[in-house]
C-alpha atoms as a PDB file:
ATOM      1  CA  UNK A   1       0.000   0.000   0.000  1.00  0.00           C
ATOM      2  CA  UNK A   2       2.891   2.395   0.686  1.00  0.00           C
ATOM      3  CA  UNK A   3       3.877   2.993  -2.728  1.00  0.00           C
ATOM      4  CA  UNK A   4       0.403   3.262  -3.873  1.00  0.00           C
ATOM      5  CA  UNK A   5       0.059   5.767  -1.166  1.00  0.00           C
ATOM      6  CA  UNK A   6       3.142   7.955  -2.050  1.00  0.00           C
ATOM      7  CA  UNK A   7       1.918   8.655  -5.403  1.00  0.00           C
ATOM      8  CA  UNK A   8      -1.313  10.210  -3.665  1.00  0.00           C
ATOM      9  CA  UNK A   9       0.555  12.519  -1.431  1.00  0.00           C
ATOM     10  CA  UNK A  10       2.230  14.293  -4.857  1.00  0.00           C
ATOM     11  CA  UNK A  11      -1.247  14.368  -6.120  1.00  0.00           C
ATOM     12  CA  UNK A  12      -2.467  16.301  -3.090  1.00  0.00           C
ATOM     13  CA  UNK A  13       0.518  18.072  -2.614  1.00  0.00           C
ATOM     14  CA  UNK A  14      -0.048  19.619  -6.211  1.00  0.00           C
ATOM     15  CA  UNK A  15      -3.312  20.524  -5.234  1.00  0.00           C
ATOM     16  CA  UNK A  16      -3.915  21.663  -2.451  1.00  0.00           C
ATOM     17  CA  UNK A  17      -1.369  24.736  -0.679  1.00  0.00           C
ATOM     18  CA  UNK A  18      -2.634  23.502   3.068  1.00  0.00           C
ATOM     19  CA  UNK A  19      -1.239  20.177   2.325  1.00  0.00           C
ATOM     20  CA  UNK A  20       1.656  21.401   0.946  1.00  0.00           C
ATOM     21  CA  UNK A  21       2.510  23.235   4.315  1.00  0.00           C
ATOM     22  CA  UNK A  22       1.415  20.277   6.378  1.00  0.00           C
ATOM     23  CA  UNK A  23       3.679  17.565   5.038  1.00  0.00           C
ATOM     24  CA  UNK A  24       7.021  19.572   4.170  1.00  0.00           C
ATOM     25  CA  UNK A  25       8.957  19.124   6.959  1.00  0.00           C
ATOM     26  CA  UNK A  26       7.584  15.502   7.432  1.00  0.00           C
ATOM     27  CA  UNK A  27       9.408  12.312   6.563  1.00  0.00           C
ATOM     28  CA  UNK A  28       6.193  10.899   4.981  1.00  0.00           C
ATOM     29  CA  UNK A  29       8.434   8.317   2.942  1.00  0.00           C
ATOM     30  CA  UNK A  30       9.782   6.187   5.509  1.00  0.00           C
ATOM     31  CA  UNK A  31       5.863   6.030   7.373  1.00  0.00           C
ATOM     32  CA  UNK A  32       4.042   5.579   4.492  1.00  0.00           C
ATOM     33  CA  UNK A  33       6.184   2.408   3.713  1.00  0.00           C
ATOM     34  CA  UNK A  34       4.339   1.092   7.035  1.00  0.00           C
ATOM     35  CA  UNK A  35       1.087   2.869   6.243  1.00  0.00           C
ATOM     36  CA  UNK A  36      -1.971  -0.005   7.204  1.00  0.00           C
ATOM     37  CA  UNK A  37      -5.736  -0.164   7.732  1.00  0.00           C
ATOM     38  CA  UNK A  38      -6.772  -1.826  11.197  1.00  0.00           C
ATOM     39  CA  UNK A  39      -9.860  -3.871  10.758  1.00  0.00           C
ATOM     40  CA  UNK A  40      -9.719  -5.221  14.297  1.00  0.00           C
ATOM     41  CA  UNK A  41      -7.386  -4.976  17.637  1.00  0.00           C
ATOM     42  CA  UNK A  42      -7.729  -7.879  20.305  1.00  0.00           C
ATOM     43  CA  UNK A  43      -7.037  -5.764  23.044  1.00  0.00           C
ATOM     44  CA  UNK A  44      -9.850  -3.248  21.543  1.00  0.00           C
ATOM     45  CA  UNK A  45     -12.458  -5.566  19.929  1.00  0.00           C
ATOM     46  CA  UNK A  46     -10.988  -8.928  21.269  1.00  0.00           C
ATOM     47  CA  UNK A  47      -9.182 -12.304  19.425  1.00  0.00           C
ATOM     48  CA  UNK A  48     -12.618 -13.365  18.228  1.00  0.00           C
ATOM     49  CA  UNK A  49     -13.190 -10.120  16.274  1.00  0.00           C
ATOM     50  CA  UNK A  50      -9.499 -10.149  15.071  1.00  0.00           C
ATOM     51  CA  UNK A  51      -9.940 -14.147  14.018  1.00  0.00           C
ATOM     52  CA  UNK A  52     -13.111 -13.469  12.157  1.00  0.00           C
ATOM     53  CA  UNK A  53     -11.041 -12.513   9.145  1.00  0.00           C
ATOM     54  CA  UNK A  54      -8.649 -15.374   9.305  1.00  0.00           C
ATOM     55  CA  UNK A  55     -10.342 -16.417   5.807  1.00  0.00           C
ATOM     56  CA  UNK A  56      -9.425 -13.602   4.111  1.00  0.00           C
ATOM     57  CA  UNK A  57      -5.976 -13.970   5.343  1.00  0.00           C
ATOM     58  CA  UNK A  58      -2.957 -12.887   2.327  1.00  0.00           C
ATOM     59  CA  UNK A  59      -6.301 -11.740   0.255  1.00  0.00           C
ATOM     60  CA  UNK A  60      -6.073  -8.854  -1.286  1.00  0.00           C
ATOM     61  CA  UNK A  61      -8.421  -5.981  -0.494  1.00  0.00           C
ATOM     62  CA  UNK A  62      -9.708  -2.583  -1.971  1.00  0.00           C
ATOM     63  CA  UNK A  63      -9.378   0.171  -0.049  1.00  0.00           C
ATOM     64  CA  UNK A  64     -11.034   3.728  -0.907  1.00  0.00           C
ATOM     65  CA  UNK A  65      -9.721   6.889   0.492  1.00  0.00           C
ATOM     66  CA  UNK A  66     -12.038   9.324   0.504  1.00  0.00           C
ATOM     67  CA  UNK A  67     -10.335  12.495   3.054  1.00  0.00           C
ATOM     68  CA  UNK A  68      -7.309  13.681   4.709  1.00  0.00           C
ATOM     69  CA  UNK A  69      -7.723  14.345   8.285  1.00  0.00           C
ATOM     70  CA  UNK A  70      -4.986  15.725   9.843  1.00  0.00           C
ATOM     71  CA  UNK A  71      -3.531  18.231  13.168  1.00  0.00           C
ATOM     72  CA  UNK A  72      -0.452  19.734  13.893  1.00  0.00           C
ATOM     73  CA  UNK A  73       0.007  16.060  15.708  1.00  0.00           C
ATOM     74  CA  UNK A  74      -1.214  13.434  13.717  1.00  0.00           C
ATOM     75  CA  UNK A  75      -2.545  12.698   9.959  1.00  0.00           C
ATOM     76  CA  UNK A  76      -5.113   9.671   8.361  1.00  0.00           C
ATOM     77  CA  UNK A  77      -6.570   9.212   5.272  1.00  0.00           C
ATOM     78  CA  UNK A  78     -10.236   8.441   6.081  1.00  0.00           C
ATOM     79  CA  UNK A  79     -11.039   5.237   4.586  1.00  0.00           C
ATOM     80  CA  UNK A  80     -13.556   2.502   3.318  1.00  0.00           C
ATOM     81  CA  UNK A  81     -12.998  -1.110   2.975  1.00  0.00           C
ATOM     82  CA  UNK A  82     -14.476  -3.021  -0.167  1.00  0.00           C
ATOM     83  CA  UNK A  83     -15.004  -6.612  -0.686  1.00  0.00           C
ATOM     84  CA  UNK A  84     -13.297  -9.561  -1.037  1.00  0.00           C
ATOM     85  CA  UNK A  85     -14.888 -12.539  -3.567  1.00  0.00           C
ATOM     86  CA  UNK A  86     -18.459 -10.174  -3.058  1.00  0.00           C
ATOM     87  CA  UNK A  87     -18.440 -10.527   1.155  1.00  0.00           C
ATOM     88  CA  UNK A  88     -18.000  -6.993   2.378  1.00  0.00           C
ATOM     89  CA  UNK A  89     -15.050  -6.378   5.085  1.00  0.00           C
ATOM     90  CA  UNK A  90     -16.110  -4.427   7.846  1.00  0.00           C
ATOM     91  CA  UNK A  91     -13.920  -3.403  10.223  1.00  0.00           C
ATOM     92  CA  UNK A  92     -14.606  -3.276  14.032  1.00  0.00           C
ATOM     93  CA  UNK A  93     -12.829   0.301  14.199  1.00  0.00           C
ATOM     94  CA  UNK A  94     -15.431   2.924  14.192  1.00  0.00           C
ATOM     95  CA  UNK A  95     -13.514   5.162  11.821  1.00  0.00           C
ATOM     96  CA  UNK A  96     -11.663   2.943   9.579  1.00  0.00           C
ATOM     97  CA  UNK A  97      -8.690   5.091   8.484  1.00  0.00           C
ATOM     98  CA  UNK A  98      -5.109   4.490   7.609  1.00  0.00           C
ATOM     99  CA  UNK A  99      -3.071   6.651   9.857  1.00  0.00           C
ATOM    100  CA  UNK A 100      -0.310   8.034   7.867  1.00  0.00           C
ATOM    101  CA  UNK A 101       2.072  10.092  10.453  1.00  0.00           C
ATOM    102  CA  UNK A 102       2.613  10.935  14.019  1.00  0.00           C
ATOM    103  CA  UNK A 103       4.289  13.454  15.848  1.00  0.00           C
ATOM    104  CA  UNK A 104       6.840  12.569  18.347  1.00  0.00           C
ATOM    105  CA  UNK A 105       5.586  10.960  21.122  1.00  0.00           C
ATOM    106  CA  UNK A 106       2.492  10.539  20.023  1.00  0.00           C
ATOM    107  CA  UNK A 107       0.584   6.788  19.546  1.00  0.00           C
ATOM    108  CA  UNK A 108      -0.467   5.943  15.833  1.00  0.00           C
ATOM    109  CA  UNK A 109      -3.881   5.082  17.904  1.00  0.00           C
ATOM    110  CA  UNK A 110      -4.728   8.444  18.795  1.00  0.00           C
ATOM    111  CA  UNK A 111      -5.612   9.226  14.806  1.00  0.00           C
ATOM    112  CA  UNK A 112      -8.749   7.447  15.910  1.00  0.00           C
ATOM    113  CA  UNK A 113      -9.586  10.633  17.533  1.00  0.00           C
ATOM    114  CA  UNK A 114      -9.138  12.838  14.177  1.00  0.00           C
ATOM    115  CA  UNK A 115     -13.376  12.492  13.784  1.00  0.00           C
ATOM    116  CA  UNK A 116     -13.582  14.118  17.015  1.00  0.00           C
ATOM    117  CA  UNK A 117     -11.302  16.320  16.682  1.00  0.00           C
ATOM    118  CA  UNK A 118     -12.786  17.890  13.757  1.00  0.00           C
ATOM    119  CA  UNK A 119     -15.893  18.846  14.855  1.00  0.00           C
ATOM    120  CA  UNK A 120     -14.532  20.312  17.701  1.00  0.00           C
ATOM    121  CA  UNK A 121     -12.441  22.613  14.953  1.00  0.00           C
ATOM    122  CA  UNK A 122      -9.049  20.965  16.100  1.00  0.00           C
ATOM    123  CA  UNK A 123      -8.428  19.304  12.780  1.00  0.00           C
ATOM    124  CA  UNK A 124      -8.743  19.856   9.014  1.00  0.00           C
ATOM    125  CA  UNK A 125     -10.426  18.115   6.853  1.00  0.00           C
ATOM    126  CA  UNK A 126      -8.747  17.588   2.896  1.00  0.00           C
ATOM    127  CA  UNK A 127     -11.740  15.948   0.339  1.00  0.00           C
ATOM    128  CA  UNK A 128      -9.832  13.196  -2.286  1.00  0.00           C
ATOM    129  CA  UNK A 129     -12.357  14.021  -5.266  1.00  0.00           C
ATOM    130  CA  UNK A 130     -13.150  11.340  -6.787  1.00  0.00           C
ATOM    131  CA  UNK A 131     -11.963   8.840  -4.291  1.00  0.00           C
ATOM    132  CA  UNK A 132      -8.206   7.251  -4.838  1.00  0.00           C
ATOM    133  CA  UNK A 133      -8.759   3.197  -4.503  1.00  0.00           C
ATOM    134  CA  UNK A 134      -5.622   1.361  -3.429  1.00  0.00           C
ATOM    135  CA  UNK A 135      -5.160  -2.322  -2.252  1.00  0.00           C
ATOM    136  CA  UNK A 136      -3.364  -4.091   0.790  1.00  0.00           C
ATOM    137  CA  UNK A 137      -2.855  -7.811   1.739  1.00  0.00           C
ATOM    138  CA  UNK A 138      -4.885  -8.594   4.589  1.00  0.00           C
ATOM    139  CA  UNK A 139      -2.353  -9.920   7.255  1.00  0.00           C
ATOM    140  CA  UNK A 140      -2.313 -10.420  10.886  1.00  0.00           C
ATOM    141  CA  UNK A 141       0.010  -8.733  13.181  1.00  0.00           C
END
């Protein structure tokens, strides 16, 4: 997915001067290479949750990202999850995102609060018009 992903931050680079700002002094390289979707956490949702996608293990799945969120600590591209031989994926997180950078010090689980944040003004909202689809192996870790 990182690759895929890299070629989406020129894109909105180009476009957009707010995004611009935001990501030049960030080393978005090196944490887009480990750029993921969480569908499920056992300590958040528990093993059953987490092993209720065993059979889609190493199968490829589409991924649509529709926003940037982002704060002066944190960026995710909001995200939704297609399907896999026609059965949906839905993920247990309640914002399925792929979290894309974090400032020092701060978890890459607190991106989960970028919803929040924005309605409360605290974070900005970037549109990806029309929708970028990328794809990631579905793997366990």
């Amino acid at each position: 997915m990182g690759s895929q992903l890299q070629s989406i931050f020129l894109s909105l680079v180009e476009n957009n001067p707010k995004v611009k700002s935001f990501l030049k002094d960030k080393d978005m390289e090196h944490n887009l290479k480990k750029a993921h979707l969480t569908l499920a956490h056992k300590r958040s949702h528990g093993v059953t949750a987490v092993a209720s996608y065993g059979h889609l293990l190493h199968q490829k799945v589409p991924v649509e990202l529709t926003a940037l969120l982002f704060t002066d600590e944190m960026a995710a591209l909001e995200a939704e999850v297609g399907s896999v031989d026609g059965e949906k994926v839905i993920p247990k997180n309640e914002w399925p995102h792929v979290t894309i950078w974090t400032g020092e010090k701060i978890a890459a689980k607190e991106a989960n609060r970028l919803p929040q944040l924005l309605l409360e003004g605290k974070a900005i909202r970037i549109e990806i018009n029309p929708p970028i689809i990328v794809s990631g192996k579905l793997e366990f870790y």
